[in-house]
Protein backbone atom coordinates (compact mmCIF):
# COMPACT_ATOMS: atom_id res chain seq x y z
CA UNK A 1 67.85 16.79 -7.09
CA UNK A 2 68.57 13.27 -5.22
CA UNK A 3 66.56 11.02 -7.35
CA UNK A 4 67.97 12.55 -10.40
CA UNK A 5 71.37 12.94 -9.20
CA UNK A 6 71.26 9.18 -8.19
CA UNK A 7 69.80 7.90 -11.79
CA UNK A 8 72.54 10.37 -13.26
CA UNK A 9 75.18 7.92 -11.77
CA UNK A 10 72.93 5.32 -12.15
CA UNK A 11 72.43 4.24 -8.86
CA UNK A 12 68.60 3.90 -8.65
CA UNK A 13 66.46 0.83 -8.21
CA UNK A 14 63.47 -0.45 -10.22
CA UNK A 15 61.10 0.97 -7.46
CA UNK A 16 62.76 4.63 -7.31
CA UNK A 17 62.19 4.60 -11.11
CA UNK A 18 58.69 3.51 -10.99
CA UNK A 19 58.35 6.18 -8.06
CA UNK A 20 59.70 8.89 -10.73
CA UNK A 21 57.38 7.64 -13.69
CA UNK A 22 54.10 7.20 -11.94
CA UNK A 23 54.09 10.34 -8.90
CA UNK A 24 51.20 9.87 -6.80
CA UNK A 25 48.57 12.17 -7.24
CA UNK A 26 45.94 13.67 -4.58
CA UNK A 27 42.79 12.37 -4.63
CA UNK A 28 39.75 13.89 -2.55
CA UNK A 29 37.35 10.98 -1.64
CA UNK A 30 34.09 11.44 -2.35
CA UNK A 31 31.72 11.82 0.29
CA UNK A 32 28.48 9.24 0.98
CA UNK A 33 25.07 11.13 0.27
CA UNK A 34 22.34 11.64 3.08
CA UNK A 35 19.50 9.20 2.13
CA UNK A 36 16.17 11.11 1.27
CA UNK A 37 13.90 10.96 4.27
CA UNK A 38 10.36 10.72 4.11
CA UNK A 39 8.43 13.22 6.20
CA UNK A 40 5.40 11.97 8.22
CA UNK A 41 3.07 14.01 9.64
CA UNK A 42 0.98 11.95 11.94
CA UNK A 43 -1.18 14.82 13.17
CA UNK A 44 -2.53 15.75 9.96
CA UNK A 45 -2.11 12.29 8.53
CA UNK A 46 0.01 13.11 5.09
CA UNK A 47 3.36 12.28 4.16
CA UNK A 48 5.87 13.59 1.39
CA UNK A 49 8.02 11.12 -0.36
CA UNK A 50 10.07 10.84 -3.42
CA UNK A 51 9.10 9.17 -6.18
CA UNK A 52 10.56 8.09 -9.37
CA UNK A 53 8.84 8.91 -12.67
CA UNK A 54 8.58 6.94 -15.37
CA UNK A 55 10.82 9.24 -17.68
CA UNK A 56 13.39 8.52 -14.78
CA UNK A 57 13.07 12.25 -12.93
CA UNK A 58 12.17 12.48 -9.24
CA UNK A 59 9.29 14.05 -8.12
CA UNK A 60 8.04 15.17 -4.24
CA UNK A 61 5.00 13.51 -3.50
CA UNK A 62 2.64 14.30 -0.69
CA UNK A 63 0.05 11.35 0.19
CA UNK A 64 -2.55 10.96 2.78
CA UNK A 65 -1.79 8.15 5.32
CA UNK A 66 -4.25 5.92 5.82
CA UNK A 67 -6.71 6.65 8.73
CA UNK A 68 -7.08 4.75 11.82
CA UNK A 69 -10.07 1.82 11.94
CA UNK A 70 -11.72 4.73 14.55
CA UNK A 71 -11.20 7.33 12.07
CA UNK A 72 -11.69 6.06 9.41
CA UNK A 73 -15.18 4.73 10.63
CA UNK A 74 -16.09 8.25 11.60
CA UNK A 75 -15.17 9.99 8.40
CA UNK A 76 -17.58 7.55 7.06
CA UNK A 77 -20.06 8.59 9.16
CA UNK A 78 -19.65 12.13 7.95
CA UNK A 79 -19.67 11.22 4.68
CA UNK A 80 -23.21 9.16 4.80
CA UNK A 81 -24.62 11.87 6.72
CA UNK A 82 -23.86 14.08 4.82
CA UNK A 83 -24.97 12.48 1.15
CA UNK A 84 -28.27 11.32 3.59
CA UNK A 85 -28.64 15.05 3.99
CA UNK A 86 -28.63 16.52 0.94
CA UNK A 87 -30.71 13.50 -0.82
CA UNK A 88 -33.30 14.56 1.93
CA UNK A 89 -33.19 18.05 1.21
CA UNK A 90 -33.19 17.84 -2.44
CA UNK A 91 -36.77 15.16 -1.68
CA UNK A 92 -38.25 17.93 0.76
CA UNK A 93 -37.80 20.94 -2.04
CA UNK A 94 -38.09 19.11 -5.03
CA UNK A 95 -39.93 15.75 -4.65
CA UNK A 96 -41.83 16.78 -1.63
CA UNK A 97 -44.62 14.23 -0.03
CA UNK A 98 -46.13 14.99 3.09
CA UNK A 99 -45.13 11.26 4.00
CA UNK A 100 -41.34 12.01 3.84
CA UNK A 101 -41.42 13.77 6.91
CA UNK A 102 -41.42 11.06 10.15
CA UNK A 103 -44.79 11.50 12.06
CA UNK A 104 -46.41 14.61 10.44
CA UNK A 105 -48.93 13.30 8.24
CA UNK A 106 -50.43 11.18 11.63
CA UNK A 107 -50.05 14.65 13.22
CA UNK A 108 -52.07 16.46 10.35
CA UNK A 109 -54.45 13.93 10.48
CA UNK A 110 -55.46 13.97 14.21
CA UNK A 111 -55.46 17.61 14.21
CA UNK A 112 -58.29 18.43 12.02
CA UNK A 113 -59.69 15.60 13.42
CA UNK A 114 -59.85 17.25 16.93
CA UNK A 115 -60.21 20.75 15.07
CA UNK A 116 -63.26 19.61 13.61
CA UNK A 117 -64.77 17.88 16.37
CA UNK A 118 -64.42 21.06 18.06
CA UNK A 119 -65.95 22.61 15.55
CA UNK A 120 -69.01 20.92 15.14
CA UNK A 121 -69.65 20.66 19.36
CA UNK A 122 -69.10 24.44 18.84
CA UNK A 123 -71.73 25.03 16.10
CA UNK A 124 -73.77 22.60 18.19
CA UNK A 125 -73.87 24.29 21.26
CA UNK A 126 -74.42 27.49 19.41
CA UNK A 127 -77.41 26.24 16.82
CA UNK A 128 -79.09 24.36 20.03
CA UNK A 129 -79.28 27.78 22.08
CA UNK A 130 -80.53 29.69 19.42
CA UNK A 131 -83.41 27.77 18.04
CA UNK A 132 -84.52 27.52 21.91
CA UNK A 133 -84.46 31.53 21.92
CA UNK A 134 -86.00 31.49 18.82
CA UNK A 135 -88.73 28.61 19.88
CA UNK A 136 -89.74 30.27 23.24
CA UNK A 137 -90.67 33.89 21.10
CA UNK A 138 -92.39 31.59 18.89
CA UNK A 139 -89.83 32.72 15.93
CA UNK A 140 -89.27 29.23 14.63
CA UNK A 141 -90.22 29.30 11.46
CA UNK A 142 -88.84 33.08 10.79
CA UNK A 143 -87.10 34.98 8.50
CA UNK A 144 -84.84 35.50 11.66
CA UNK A 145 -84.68 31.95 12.35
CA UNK A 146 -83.89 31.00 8.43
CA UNK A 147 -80.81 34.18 8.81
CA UNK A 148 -79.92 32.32 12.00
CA UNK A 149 -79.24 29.16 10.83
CA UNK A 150 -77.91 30.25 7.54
CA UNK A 151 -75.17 32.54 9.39
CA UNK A 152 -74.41 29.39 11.78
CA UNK A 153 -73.73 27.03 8.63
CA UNK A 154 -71.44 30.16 7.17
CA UNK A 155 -69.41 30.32 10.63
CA UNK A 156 -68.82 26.56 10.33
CA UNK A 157 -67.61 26.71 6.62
CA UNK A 158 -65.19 29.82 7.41
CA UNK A 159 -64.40 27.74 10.70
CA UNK A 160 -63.45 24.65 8.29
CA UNK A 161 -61.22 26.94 5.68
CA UNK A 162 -59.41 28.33 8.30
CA UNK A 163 -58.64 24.88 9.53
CA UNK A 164 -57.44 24.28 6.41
CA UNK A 165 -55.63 26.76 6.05
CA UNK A 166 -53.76 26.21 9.85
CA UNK A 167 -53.07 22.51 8.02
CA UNK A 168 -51.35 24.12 5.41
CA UNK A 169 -49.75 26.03 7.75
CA UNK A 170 -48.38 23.82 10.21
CA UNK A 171 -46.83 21.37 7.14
CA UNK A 172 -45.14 24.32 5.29
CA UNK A 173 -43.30 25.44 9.20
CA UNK A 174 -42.68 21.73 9.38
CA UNK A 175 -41.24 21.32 6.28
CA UNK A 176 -39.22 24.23 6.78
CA UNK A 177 -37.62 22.90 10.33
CA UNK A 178 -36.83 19.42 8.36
CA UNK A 179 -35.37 21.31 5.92
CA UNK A 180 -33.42 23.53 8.33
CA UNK A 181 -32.68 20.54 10.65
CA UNK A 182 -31.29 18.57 7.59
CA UNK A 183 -29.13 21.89 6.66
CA UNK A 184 -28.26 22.08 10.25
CA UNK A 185 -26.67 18.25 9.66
CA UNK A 186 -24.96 18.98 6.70
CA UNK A 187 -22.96 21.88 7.59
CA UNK A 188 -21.90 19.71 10.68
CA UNK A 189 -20.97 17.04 8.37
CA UNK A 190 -19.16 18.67 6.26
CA UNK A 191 -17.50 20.83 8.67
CA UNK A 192 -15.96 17.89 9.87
CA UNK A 193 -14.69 16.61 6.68
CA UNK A 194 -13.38 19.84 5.24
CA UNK A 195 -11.61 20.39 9.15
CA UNK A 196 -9.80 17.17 8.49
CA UNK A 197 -9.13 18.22 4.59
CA UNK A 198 -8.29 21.87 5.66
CA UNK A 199 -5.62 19.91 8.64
CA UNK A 200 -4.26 18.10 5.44
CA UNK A 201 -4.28 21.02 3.15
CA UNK A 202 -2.06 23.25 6.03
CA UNK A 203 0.86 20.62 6.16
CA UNK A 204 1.21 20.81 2.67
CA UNK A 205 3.44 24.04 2.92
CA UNK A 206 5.28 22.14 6.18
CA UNK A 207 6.02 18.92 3.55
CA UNK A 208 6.88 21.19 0.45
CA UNK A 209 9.39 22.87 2.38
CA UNK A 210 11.25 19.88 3.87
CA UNK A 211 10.87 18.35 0.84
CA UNK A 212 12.48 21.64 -1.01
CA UNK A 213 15.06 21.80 1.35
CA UNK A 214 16.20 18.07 0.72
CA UNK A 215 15.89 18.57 -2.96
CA UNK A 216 18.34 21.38 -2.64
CA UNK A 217 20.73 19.19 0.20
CA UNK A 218 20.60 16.70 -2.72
CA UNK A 219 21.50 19.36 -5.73
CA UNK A 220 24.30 20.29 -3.24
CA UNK A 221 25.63 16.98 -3.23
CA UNK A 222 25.71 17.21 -7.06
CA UNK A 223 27.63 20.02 -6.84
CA UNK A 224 30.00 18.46 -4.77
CA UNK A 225 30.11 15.25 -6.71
CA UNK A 226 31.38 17.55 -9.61
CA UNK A 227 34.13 19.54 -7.66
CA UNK A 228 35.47 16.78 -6.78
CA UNK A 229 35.50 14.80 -10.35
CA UNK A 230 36.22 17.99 -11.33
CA UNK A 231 39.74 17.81 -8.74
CA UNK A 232 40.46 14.34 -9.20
CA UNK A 233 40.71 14.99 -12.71
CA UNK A 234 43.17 17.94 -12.45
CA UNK A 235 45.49 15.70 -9.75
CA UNK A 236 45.03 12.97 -12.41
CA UNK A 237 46.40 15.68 -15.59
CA UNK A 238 48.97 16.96 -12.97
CA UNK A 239 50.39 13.51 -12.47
CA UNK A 240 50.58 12.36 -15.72
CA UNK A 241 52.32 14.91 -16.84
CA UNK A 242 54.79 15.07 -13.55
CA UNK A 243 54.99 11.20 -14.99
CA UNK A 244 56.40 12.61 -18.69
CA UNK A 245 58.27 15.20 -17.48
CA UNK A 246 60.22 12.70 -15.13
CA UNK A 247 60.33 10.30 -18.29
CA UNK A 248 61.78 13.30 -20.19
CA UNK A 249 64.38 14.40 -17.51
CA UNK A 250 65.13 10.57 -17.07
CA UNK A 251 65.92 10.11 -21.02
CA UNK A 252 67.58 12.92 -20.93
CA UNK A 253 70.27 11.79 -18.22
CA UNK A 254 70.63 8.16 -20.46
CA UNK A 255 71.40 9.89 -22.97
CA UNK A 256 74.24 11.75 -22.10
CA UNK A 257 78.08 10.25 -21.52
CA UNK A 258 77.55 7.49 -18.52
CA UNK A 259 79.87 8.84 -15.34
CA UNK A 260 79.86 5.37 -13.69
CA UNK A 261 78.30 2.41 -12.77
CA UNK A 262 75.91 0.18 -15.06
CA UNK A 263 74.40 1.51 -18.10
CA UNK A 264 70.73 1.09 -19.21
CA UNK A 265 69.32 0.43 -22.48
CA UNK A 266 66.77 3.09 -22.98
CA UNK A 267 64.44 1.25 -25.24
CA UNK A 268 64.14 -1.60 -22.39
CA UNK A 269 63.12 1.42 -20.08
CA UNK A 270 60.39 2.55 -22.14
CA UNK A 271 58.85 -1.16 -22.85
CA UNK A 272 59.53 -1.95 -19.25
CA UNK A 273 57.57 1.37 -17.94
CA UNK A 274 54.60 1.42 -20.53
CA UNK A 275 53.60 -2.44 -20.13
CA UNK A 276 51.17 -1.36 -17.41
CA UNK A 277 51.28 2.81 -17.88
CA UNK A 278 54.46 2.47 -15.72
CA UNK A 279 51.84 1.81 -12.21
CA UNK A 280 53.67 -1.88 -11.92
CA UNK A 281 57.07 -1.74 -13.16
CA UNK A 282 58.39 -1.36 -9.82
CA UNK A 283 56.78 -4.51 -8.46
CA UNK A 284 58.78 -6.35 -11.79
């Protein structure tokens, strides 16, 4: 009861009045948010970062980082040998030329060269021992000797078709190892790109959940931000109304039968107090 006991014999100062009218009221300050920090993964070579959207939301986004000049040149490497792969495959099993494989047509080719050379040295060797058999019985011109030479030119034709057929043979196994090889060079390409994908792929989860758990840092901070403009705004109601319930109590004392001292008009209190919602009518 001081400050009204002192306006109720009206010994009070400007200040003390503006003290009564405008009571200070508690404000919490608000506190400064944590800046979003991006999260680099230099292992795996991806980063998460926020990014704003064009209809003004925020959005987690995980990016590769750009590879080193070393890496990057062999990731290339992968990639060409692996496109040079399958383009060969696809030429051995669906376009295939004896010609596309490096060095086998030469090979084919001096094979049944030396196949046939043997061959014929063979059926030489063979036709010149019988004819002298057949020369020294004096069975030249036989039925034996026409059998003879007719089984001899049979031997080389079967002797030339299986050749063939060994020809055939050797390009189809060779084929197939190209083929194989050029799988073989594939999956090693592409194991090497999907390793460095799969590396990316597995810090995804890592980056989501940093990223989640600033995201939900952030939403606290929200929630913050609104307790307290939430508080503010209750210390703010509270003191405005402390302020008229003063004003009231302060009326109320003018009005009654002055005990001493100076009396105040109370029309010059209330334009003195609201020219500046009572805040500077001390410093008058």
């Amino acid at each position: 009861m001081g400050l009204f006991s002192s306006i109720a014999k009206l010994s009070f100062t400007p200040a003390l009045l503006a003290d009564a009218l405008t009571p200070k009221a508690a404000n919490t300050p608000t506190p400064a948010q944590a800046q979003f920090e991006p999260v680099i993964n230099e292992i795996a070579g991806t980063k998460s970062e926020r990014v704003k959207q064009p209809d003004g939301t925020w959005a987690t986004v995980i990016k590769k980082l750009p590879l080193s000049a070393e890496d990057q040149a062999y990731y290339d490497e992968l990639q060409n040998l692996r496109a040079s792969s399958l383009n060969y495959i696809k030429d051995l099993t669906e376009n295939y030329d004896v010609a596309k494989i490096p060095g086998l047509q030469q090979y084919l080719k001096d094979y049944e060269t030396s196949a046939n050379q043997a061959i014929d040295r063979a059926a030489g060797v063979t036709a010149n021992q019988e004819e002298k058999t057949l020369a020294r019985y004096g069975q030249a011109d036989s039925t034996a000797a026409a059998n003879a030479r007719v089984g001899r030119a049979a031997t080389v034709m079967d002797q030339r078709a299986s050749l063939g057929r060994d020809m055939s043979a050797i390009e189809q196994n060779a084929r197939n190892d190209e083929i194989s090889r050029q799988s073989g060079l594939y999956s090693l390409a592409t194991g090497g790109i999907t390793g460095q994908q799969n590396t990316q792929l597995g810090s995804v989860a890592g980056l989501l959940s940093t990223g989640l758990a600033q995201q939900a840092n952030s939403q606290n901070y929200n929630n913050t931000l609104a307790g307290i403009a939430a508080a503010n705004d209750a210390a703010q109601k509270k003191q405005e109304q402390a302020g008229l319930n003063n004003m009231a109590t302060i009326t109320s004392l003018l009005a009654a039968p002055a005990t001493g001292g100076a009396s105040l008009a109370l029309p010059s209190l209330f334009n003195a107090a609201s020219k500046s919602g009572f805040a500077k009518y001390g410093a008058a």
